[in-house]
Protein backbone atom coordinates (compact mmCIF):
# COMPACT_ATOMS: atom_id res chain seq x y z
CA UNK A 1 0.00 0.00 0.00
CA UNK A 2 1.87 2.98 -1.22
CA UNK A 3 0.07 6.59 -0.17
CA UNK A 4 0.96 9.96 -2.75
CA UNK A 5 -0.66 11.97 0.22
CA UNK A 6 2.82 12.54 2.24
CA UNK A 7 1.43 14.08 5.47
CA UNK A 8 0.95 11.92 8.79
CA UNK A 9 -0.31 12.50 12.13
CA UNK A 10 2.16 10.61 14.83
CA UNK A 11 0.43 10.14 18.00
CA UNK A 12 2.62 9.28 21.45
CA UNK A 13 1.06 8.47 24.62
CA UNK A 14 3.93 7.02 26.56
CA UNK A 15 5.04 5.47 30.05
CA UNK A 16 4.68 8.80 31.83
CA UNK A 17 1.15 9.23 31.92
CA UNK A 18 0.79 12.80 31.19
CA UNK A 19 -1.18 13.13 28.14
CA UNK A 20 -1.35 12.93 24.27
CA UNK A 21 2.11 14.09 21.82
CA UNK A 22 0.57 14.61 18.36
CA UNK A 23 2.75 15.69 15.28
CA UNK A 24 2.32 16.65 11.85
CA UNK A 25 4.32 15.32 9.65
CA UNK A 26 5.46 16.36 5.86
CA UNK A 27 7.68 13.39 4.20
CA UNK A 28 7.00 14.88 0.68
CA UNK A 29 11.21 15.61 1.25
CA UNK A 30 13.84 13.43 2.14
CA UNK A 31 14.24 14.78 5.24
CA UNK A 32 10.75 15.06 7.65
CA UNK A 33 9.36 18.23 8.08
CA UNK A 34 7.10 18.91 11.28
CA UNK A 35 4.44 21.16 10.28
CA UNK A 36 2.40 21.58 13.62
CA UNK A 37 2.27 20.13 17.39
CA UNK A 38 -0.70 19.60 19.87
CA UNK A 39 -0.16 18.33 23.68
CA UNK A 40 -3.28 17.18 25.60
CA UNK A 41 -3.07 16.18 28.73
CA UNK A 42 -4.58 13.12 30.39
CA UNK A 43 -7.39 13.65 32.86
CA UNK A 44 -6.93 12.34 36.46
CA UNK A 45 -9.70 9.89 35.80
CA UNK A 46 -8.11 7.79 32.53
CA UNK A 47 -4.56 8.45 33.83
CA UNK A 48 -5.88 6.49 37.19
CA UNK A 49 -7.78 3.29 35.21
CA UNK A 50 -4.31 3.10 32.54
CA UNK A 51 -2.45 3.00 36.06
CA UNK A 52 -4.79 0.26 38.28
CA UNK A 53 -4.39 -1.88 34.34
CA UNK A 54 -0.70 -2.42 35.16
CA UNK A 55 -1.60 -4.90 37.69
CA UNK A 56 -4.27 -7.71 37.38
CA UNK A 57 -7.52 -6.67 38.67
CA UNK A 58 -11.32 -7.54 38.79
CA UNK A 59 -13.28 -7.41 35.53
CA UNK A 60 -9.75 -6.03 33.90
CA UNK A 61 -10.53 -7.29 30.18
CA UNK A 62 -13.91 -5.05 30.49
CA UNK A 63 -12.18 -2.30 31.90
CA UNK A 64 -9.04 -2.53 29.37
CA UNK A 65 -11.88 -2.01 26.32
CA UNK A 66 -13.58 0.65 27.67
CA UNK A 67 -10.61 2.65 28.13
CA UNK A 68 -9.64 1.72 24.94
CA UNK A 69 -12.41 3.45 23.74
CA UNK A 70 -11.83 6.88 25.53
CA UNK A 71 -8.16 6.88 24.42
CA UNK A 72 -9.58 6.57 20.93
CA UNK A 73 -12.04 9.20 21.39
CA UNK A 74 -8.91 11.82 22.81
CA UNK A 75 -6.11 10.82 20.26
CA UNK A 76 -9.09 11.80 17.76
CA UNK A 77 -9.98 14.75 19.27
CA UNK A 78 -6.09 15.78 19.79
CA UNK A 79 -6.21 15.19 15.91
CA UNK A 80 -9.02 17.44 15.60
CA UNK A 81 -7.13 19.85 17.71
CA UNK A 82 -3.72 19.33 15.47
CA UNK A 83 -5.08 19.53 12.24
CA UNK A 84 -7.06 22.63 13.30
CA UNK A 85 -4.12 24.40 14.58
CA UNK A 86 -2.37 23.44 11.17
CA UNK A 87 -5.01 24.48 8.87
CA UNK A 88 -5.11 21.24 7.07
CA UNK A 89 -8.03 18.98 6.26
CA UNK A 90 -8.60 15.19 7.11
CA UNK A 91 -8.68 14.75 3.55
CA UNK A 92 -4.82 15.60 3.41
CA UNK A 93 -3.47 13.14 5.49
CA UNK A 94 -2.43 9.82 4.76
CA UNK A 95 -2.39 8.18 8.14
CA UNK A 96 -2.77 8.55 12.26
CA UNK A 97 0.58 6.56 13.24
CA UNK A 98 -0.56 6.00 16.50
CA UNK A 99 1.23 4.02 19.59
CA UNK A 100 -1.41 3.63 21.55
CA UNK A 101 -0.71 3.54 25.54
CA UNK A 102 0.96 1.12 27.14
CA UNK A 103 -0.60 -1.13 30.23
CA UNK A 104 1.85 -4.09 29.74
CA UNK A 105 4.97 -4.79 28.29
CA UNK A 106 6.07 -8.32 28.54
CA UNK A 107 8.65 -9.45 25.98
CA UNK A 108 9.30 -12.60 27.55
CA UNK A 109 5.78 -13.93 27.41
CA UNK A 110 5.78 -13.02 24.14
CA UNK A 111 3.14 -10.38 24.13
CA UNK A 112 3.18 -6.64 24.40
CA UNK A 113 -0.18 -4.75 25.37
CA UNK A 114 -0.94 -0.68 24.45
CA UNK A 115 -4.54 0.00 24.43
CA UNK A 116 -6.06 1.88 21.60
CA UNK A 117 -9.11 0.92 19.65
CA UNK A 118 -7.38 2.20 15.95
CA UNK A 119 -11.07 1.00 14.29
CA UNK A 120 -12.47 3.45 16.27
CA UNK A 121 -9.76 6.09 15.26
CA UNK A 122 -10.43 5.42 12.14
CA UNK A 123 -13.88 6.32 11.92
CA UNK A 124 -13.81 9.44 14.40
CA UNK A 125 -11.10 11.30 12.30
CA UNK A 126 -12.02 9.53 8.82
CA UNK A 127 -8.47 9.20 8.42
CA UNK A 128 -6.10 5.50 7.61
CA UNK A 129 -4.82 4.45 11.14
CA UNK A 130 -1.79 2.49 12.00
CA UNK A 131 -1.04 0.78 15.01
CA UNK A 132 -0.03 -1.90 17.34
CA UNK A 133 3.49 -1.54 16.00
CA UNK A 134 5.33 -3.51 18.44
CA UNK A 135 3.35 -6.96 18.04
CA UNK A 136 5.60 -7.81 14.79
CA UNK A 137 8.67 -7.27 16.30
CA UNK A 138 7.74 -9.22 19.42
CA UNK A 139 6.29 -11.95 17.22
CA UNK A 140 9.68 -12.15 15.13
CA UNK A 141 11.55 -12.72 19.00
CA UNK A 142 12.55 -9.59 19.17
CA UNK A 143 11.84 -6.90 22.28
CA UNK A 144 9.36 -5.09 20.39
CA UNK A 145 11.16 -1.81 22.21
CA UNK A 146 12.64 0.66 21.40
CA UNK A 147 11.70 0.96 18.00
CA UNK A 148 12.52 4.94 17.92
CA UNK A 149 16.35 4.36 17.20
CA UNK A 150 15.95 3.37 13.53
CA UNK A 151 14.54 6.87 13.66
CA UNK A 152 16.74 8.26 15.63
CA UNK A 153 19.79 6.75 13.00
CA UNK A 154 17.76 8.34 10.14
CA UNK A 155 17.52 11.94 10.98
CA UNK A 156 20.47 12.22 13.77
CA UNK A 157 22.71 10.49 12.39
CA UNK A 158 26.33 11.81 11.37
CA UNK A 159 28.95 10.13 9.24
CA UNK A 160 31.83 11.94 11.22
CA UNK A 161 30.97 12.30 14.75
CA UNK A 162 30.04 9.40 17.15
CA UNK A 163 26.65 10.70 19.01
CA UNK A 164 24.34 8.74 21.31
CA UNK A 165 20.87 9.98 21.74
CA UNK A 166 18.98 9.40 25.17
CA UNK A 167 15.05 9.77 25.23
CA UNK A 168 14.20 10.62 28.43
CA UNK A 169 10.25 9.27 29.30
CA UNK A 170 8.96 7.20 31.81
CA UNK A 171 11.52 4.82 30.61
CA UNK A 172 14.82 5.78 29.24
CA UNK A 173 16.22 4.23 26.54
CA UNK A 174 19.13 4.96 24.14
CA UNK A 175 20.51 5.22 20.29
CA UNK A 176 24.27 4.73 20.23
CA UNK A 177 25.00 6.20 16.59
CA UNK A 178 28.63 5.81 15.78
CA UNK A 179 30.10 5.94 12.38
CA UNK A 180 31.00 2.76 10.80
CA UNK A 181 28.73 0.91 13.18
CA UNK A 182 25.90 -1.18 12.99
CA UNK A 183 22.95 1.42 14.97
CA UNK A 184 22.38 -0.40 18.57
CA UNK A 185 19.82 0.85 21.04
CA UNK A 186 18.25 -0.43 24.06
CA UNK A 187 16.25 0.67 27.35
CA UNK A 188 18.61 1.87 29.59
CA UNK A 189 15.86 1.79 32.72
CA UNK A 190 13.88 4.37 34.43
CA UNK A 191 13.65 7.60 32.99
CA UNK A 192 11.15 9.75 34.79
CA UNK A 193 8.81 7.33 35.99
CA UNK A 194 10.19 6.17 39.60
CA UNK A 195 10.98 10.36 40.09
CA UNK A 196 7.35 11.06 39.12
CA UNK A 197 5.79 8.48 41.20
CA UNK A 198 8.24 9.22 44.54
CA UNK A 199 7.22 13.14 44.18
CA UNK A 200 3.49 12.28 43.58
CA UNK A 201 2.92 10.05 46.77
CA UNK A 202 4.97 12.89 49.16
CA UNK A 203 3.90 16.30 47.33
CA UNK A 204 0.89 15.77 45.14
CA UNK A 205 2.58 16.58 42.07
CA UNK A 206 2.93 15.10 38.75
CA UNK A 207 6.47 15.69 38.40
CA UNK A 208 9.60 17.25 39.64
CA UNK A 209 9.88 20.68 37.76
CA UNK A 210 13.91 21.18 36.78
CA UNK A 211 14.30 18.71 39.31
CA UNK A 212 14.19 21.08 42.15
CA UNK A 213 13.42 18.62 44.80
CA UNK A 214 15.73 16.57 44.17
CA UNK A 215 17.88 18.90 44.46
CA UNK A 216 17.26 20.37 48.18
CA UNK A 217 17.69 16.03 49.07
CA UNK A 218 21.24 14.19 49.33
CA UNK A 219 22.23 11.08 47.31
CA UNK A 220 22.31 8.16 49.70
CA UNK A 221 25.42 5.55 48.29
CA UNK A 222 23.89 2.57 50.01
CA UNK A 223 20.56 3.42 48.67
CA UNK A 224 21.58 3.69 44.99
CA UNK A 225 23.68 0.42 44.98
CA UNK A 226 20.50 -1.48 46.23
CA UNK A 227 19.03 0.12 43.09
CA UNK A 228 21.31 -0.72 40.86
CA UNK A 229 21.93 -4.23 41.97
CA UNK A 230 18.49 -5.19 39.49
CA UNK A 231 19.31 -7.36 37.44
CA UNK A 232 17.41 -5.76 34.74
CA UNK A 233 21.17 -3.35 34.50
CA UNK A 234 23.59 -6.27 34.62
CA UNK A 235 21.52 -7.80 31.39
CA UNK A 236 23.12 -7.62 28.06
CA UNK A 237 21.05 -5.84 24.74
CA UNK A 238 18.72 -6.29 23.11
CA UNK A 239 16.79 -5.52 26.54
CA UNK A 240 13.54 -3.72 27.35
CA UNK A 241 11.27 -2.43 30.43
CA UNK A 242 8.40 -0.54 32.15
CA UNK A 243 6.20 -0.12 34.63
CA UNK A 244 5.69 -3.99 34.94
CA UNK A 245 9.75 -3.77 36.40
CA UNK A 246 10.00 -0.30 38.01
CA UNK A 247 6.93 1.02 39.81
CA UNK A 248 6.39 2.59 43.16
CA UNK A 249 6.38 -1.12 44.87
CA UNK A 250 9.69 -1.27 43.68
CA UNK A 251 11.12 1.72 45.44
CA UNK A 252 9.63 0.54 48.67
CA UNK A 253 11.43 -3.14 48.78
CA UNK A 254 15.03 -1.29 49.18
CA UNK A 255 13.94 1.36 51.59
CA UNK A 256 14.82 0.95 55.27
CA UNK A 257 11.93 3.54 56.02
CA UNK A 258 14.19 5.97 57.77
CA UNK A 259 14.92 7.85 54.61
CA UNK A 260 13.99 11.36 54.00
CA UNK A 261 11.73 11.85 50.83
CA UNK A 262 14.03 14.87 49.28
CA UNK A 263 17.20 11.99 49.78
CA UNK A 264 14.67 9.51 47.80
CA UNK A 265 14.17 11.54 45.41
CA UNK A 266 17.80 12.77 45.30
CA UNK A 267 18.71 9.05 44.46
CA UNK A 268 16.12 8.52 42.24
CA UNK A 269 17.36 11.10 39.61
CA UNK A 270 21.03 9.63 40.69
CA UNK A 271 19.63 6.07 39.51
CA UNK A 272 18.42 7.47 35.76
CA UNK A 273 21.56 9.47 35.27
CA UNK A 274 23.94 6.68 36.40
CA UNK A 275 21.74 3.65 34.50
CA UNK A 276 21.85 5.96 31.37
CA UNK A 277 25.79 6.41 31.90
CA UNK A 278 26.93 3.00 32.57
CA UNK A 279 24.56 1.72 29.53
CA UNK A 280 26.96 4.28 27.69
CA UNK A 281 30.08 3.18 28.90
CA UNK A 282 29.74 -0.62 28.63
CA UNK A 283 27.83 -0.73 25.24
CA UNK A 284 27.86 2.68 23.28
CA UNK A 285 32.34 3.63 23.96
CA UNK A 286 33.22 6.87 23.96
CA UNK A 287 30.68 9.45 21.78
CA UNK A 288 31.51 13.02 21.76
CA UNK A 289 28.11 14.35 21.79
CA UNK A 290 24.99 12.80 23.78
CA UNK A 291 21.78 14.63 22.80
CA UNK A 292 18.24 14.55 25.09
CA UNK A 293 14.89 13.92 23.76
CA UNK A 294 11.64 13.61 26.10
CA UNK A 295 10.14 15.25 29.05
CA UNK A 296 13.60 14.31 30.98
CA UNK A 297 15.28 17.43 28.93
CA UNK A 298 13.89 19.61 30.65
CA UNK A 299 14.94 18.03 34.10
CA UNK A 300 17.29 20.64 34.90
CA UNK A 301 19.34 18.69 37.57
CA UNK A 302 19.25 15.51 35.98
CA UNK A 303 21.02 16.86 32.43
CA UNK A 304 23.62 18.64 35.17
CA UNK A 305 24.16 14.94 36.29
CA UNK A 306 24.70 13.45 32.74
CA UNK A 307 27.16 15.98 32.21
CA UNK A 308 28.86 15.90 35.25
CA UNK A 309 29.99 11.87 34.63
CA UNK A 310 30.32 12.71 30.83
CA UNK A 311 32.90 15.12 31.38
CA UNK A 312 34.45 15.05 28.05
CA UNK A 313 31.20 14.51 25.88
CA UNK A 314 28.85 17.09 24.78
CA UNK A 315 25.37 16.85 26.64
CA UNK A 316 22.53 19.38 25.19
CA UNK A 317 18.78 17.86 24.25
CA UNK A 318 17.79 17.35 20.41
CA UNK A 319 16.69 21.42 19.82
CA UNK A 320 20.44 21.84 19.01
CA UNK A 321 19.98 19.24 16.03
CA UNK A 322 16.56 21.38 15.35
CA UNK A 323 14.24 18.43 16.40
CA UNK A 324 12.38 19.75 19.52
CA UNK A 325 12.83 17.31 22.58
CA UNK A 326 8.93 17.19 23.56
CA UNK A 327 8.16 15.71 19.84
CA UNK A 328 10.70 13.58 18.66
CA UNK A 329 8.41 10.37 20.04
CA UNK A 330 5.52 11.56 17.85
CA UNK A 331 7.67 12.28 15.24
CA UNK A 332 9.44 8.95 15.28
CA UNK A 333 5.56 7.43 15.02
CA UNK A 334 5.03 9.70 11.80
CA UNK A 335 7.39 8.19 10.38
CA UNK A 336 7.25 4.54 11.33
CA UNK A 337 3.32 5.05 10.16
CA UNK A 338 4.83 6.34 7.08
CA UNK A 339 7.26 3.20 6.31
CA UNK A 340 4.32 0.80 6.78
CA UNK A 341 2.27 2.38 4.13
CA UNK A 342 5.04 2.01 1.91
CA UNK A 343 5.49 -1.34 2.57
CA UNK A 344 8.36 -1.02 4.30
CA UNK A 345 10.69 -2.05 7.44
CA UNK A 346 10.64 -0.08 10.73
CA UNK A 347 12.49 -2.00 13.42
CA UNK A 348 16.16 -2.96 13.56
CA UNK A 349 17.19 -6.23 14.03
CA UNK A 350 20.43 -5.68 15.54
CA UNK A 351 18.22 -3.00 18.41
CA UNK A 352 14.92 -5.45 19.59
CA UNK A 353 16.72 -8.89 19.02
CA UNK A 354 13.85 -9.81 16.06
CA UNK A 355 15.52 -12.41 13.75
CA UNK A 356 15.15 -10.17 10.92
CA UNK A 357 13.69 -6.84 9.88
CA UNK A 358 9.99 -6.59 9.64
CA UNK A 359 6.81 -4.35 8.44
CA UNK A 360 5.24 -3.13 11.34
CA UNK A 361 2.44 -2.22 12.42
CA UNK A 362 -1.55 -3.26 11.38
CA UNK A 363 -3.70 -0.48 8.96
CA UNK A 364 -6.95 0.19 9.51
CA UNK A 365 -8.57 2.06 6.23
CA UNK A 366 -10.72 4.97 6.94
């Protein structure tokens, strides 16, 4: 199925909960061109049923369609929203790449789960979905995650200079980019997620802003080795995660209960620095330049931190490449929506562990 119309609508609803990333896309060049952005945030009420669906719970297949249903209903009225804001018709688009959100990620088991009903999309926008992009992968034995570094290698890459690129979400994962080099990329382990949950329970707030309260806590040594003793950081790539391995429950098991919440917190942002760092060091070398996509760029303290034990690399988010750091997700959704009308290959083999390279992703028709 090969679309003339070159415009597409890449829709990100990710680990952190927050709300809806939707992007415009032009690919009528060889280089994507973002024409317009939208944010809309979650309200308490879905961002509470998308968190209780981590876990097994009464009546959960029920409950997992009927939110399904309301996602649909706000990724197509953050369309709405989008297309409004860029003055262009449904008519002109060729597709809704949407990711749908996440509620389980197991690899292992060979399934991955992001609700989304795309039929529904489909017929609220009257515009070709795609979705369920990870299912392929997974079925092929691969991690079905991340699949964003085959995007990353496409626009950030650079045939002199050896860059890794970091998104920053609830999860973190990573791109390393070097010339010469096969493109690797793996999760790296919690991004903003543990942070965001720790400064929820103890302040009420959705997130750390800058990092600020991490910053009035300490690092506590003992604390951060017991975090970094998970196994999940000792594994080798290909290697994936979320909420199913890092979660509120999991802070608690390696506190004492003595702790102060600000030293928590303090080691939190410690542990998604650090993960991020040693990932680098034992699997990406030595790049000169690491750049930041995702809500984590603007974590003041935290990109202090990634500089601070990358003392001789470059550390600055993804609006120094000209790819704003909120959108690069959506972006990277775009476009995989864009290679699977065009019949062709979005993951890398040699990044999710698949045994070979793979269409992804299912197309509903308007």
């Amino acid at each position: 199925m090969t679309s003339a119309v070159p415009l597409v609508v890449g829709l990100m609803s990710g680990t952190s909960l927050d709300g809806i990333d939707a992007a415009l896309v032009d690919f009528s060049r060889s280089h994507p061109r973002t024409l317009a952005t939208f944010w809309q945030p979650y309200s308490d009420t879905i961002r509470q049923r998308a968190l209780r669906l981590q876990a097994a719970q009464h009546d959960e297949i029920h409950s997992a369609a009927l939110l399904a249903n309301e996602l649909a209903r706000c990724y197509a009225e953050a369309v709405g929203h989008l297309l409004t804001k860029a003055g262009v018709g449904a008519g002109q688009v060729a597709a809704i790449g949407c990711h749908g959100q996440t509620i389980r990620h197991q690899p292992a088991a060979g399934y991955t789960v992001q609700l989304n009903n795309p039929a529904l999309l489909a017929e609220l926008t009257g515009i070709t979905v795609v979705a369920d992009f990870r299912s392929r992968d997974i079925a092929a034995g691969g991690q079905g995650a991340p699949l964003v570094p085959a995007f990353h290698a496409a626009i950030f890459g650079d045939p002199l200079r050896h860059r890794v690129i970091l998104n920053i979400g609830g999860i973190a994962n990573l791109t390393d980019l070097k010339p010469g080099h096969a493109v690797r990329g793996f999760d790296s382990g919690p991004g903003n997620l543990l942070m965001d949950a720790w400064i929820e329970r103890h302040k009420g707030l959705r997130y750390d802003d800058g990092g600020q309260w991490a910053e009035q806590g300490q690092v506590l040594p003992e604390l951060l080795g017991h975090f970094l003793a998970d196994s999940f950081f000792a594994a080798s790539p290909p290697k994936s995660c979320g909420r199913d391995e890092f979660n509120l429950p999991w802070i608690e098991r390696h506190l004492a209960g003595s702790e102060r919440p600000e030293d928590v917190q303090a080691t939190l942002l410690e542990l998604s620095a650090v993960s991020a760092i040693r990932a680098i060091d034992r699997w990406c070398g030595n790049p000169v330049e690491l750049f930041v996509c995702g809500g984590g760029a603007h974590n003041r303290a935290l990109m202090a931190r990634l500089q601070h034990h990358l003392a001789n690399c470059r550390v600055a988010s993804t609006n120094s490449l000209d790819q704003a750091a909120d959108w690069v997700e959506a972006l990277a959704f775009a476009w995989l929506a864009w290679r699977t009308l065009n019949g062709e290959t979005g993951n890398l083999p040699e990044v999710t562990g698949a045994r070979g390279p793979r269409i992804l992703g299912a197309i509903y028709p308007h």
